[in-house]
Structure formats: structure tokens, C-alpha cells
Protein backbone atom coordinates (compact mmCIF):
# COMPACT_ATOMS: atom_id res chain seq x y z
CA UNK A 1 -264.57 -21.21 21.61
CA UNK A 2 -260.56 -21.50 22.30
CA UNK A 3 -258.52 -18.60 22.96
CA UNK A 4 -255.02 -20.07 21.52
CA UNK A 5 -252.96 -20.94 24.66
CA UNK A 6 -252.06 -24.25 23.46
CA UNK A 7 -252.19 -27.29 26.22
CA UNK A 8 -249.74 -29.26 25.15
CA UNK A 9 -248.29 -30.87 21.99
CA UNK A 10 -249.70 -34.13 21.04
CA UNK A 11 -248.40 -36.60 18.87
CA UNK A 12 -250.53 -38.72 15.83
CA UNK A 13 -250.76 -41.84 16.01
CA UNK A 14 -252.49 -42.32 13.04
CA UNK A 15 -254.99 -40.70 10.00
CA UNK A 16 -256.41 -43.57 7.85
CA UNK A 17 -259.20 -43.28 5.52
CA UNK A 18 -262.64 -44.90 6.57
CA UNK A 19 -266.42 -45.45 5.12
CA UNK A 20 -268.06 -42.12 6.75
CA UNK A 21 -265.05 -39.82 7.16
CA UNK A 22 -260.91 -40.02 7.57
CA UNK A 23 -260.10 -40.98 11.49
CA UNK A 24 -257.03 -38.87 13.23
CA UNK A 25 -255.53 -40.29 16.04
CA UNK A 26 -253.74 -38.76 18.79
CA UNK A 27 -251.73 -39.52 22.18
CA UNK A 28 -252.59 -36.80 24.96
CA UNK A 29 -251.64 -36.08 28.02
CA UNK A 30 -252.43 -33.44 29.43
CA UNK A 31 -256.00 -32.49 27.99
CA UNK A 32 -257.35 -35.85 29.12
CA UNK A 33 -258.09 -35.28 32.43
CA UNK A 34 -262.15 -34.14 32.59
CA UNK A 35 -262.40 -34.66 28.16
CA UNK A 36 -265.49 -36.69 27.56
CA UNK A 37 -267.21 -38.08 24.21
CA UNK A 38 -268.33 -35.48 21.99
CA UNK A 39 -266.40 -32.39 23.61
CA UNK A 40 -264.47 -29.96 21.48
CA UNK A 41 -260.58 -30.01 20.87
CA UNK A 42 -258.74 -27.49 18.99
CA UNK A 43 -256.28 -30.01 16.93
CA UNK A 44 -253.37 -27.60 15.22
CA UNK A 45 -256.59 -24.65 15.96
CA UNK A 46 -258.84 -26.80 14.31
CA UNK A 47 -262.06 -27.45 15.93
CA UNK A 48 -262.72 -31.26 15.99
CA UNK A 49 -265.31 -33.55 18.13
CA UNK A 50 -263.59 -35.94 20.34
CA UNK A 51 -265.11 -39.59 18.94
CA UNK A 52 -263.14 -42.09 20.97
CA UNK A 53 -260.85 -41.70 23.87
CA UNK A 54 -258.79 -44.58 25.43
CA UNK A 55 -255.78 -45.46 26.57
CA UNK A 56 -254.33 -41.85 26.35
CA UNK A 57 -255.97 -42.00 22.91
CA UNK A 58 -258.45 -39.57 21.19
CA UNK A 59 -259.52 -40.58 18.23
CA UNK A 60 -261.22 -37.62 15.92
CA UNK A 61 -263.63 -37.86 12.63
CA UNK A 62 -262.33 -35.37 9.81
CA UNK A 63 -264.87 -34.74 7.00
CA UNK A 64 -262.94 -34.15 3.40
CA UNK A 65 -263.62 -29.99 3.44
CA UNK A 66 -261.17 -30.17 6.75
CA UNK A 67 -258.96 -32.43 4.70
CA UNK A 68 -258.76 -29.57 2.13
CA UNK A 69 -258.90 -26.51 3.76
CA UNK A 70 -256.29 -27.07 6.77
CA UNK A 71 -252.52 -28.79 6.86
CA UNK A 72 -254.38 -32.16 8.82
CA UNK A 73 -253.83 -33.71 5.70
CA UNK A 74 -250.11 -33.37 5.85
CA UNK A 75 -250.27 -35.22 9.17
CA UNK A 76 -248.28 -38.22 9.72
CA UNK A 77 -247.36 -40.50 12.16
CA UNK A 78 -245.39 -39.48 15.01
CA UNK A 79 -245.97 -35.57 13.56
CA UNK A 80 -246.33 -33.07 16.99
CA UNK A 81 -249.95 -31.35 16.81
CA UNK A 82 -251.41 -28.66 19.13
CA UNK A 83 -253.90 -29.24 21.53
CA UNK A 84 -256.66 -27.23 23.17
CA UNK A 85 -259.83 -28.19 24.95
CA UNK A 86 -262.61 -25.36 24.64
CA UNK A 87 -262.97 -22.75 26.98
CA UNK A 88 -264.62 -23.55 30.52
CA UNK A 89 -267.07 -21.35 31.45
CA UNK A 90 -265.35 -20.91 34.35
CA UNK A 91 -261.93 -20.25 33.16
CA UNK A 92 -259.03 -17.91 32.35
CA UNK A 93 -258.99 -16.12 29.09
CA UNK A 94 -255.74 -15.66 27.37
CA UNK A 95 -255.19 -15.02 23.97
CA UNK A 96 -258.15 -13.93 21.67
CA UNK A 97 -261.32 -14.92 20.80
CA UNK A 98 -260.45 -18.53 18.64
CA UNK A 99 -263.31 -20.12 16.74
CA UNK A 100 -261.93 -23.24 15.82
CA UNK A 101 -262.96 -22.58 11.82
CA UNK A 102 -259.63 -22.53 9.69
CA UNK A 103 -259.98 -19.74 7.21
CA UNK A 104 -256.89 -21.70 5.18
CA UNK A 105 -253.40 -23.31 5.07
CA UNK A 106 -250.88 -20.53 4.98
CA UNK A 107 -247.04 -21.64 3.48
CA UNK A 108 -243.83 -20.88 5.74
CA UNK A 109 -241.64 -18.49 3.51
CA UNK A 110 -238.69 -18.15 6.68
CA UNK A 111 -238.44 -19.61 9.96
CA UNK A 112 -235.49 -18.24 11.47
CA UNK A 113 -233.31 -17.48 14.59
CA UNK A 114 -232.92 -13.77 15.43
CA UNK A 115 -230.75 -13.38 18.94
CA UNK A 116 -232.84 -14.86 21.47
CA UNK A 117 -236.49 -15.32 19.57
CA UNK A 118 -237.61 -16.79 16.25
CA UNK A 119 -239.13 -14.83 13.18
CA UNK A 120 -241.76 -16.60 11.31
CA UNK A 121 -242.90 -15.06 8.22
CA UNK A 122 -246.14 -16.96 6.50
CA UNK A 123 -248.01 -16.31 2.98
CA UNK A 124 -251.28 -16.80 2.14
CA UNK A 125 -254.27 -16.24 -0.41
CA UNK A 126 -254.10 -12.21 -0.92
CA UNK A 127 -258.10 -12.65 -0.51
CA UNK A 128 -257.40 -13.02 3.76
CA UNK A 129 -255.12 -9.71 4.00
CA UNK A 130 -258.05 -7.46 4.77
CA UNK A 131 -258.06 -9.25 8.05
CA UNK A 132 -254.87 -8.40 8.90
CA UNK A 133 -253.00 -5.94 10.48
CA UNK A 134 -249.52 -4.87 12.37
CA UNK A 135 -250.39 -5.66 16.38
CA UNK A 136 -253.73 -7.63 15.26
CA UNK A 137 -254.34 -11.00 16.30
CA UNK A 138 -254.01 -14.11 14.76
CA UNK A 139 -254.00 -18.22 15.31
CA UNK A 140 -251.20 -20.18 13.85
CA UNK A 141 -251.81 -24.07 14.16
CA UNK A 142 -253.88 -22.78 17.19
CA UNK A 143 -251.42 -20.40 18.79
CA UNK A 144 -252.64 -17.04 19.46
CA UNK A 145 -250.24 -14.68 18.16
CA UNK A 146 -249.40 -10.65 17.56
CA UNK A 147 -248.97 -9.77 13.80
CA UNK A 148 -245.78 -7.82 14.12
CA UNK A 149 -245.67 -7.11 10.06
CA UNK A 150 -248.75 -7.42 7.70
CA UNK A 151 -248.48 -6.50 3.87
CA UNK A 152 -250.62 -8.46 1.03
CA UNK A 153 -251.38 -12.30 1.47
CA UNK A 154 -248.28 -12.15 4.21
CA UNK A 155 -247.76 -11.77 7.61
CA UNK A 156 -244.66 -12.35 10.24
CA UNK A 157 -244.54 -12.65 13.66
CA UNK A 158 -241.58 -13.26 16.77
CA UNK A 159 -242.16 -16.75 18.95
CA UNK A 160 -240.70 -16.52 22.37
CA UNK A 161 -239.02 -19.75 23.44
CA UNK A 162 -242.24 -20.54 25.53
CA UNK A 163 -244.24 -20.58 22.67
CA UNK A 164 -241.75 -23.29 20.78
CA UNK A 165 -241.28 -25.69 23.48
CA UNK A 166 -244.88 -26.30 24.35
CA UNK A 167 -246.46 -26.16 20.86
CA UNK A 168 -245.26 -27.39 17.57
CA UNK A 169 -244.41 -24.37 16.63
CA UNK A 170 -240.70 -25.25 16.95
CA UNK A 171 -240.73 -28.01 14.02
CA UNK A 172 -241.78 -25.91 11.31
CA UNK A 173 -239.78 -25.53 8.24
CA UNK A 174 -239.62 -23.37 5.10
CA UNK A 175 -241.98 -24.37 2.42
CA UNK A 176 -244.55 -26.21 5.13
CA UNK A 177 -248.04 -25.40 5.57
CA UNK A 178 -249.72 -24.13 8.41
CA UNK A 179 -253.37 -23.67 9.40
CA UNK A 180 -254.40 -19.67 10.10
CA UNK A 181 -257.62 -18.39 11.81
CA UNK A 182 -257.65 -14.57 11.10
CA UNK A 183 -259.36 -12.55 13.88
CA UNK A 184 -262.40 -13.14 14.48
CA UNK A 185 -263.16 -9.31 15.02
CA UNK A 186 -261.89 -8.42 12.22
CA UNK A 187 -264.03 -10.25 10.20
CA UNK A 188 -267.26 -8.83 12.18
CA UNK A 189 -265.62 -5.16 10.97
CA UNK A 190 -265.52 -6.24 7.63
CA UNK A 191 -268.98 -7.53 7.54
CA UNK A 192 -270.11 -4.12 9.24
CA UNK A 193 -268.60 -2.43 6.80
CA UNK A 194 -270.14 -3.98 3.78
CA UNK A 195 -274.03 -3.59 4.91
């Protein structure tokens, strides 16, 4: 479980293609201290299993369903990511409740400047919208965020300048894909709602 407040933005360092599964590299700072083998790590709100760590290293196994259903794939070397180790027992919670499990890749339509914040409007398959709505929650490359507009298959929200110099948030450009986790609630209402 994550709840959105990115760490810090890491950097790849590599995603090749091996025998059992693709291997994503990344340099971390931040998020090392206490990370062993086998804990979780949100990677751009993507829940991955740390498989190697070294020299400010982690090293993550990505099966081909992540490939296809989140913007990992897009990755490249040197490309910011953002990182987020699981939730301590013992910990703060900001944000919302994150799984981890990308519903899909949403497409930036406009990434602008508007006075003093940024307005981000992303589309999506219209088969998400009915877990959406205006002041509802949702996780953008990991990020929890306020939907200030939702209509069919496409949502906008406003980034503080916070949010864009700690995450990657700050890179994005028109026509680039992004990973989205809808609420998690909202998809428990749904379900209700169909039994």
C-alpha cells in the first residue's frame, strides 16, 4: 500500500530485455536507506519488487503485462521516475489509499502554465470514467492528486510547484503517456453497486 507522496525522483539507468522478465534499473537516493531485497517500491505508482540493490542501484523485474499496461515501457535512460517505498506501519498517511496496480496509461492532451500553478489535462479509455469524479482522488505516475474537472475518458488537475520539483511531474509533455490508478474507493462503490 502507498499513499502517493512521492520520495523522490529517480533516474533509469537502464531497461534491457532478459530470459525470465525485462530488468529496470534505477539510481536512488533517498528511498535507500532501510530498502531491503524483496520490499515494495512504487516506480512512476507502479508496484514493483526490489530484486537487486547496490551501489545506489535498485534493480527491478517487469513481467510483459506491466510492459503493456503502464508507460515503463517508454522508459529510457537517464528518464526521471517517481519513487515510493510502501507504507510503514508506523507511518504518516498522506494522500489516499494507492495500490500500486495501474488501471492504464493515460495520454497528456495539455500541460500548461496558468499564473503561478500548472494545468494538466489527461485522456484515457472512456471504460475508467465511472471512477472519476470532480474533488475525487487519483494517482498520476504515483502522485496523489485532486480531480479538479472529470468528463468522459478525461480528467484535469492543478500541480503546485512542490509537486513538480520533487516528482517528474514537471517533464511531461503533450502527447506523452502517463500511468493512472483511479481510486481505489471508487472502485469498491462500483463493485457494491453491481451485486
Amino acid at each position: 500500500m502507498f499513499t502517493g507522496i512521492v520520495e523522490e525522483a529517480g533516474r533509469v539507468v537502464g531497461l534491457a530485455e532478459r530470459k525470465s522478465a525485462w530488468r529496470l534499473r534505477v539510481c536512488a537516493k533517498k528511498i535507500l536507506r532501510g530498502l531491503r531485497m524483496g520490499d515494495s517500491v512504487a516506480v512512476n505508482g507502479c508496484c514493483l519488487t526490489v530484486a537487486g540493490k547496490k551501489n545506489g542501484i535498485l534493480d527491478f523485474d517487469l513481467l510483459e503485462e506491466t510492459l503493456r499496461r503502464t508507460n515503463l515501457g517508454d522508459l529510457r535512460k537517464n528518464s526521471p521516475v517517481n519513487l515510493e517505498r510502501s507504507v510503514a506501519h508506523d507511518g504518516r498517511f498522506g494522500g489516499h489509499f494507492v495500490t500500486g496496480h495501474i488501471d492504464c496509461a493515460g495520454k497528456v492532451k495539455t500541460f500548461r502554465r496558468s499564473g503561478k500553478n500548472y494545468y494538466l489535462l489527461v485522456t484515457f479509455p472512456k471504460k475508467f470514467s465511472k471512477w472519476i469524479a470532480e474533488k475525487g482522488s487519483v494517482a498520476i505516475d504515483g502522485v496523489s492528486l485532486t480531480i479538479a474537472k472529470a468528463g468522459v475518458a478525461r480528467l484535469a488537475v492543478w500541480l503546485i510547484p512542490h509537486s513538480l520539483k520533487v516528482t517528474n511531474l514537471g517533464a511531461l509533455k503533450s502527447g506523452g503517456r502517463v500511468n493512472l490508478e483511479f481510486d481505489l474507493l471508487a472502485k469498491y462503490a462500483e463493485s457494491l453497486k453491481r451485486k
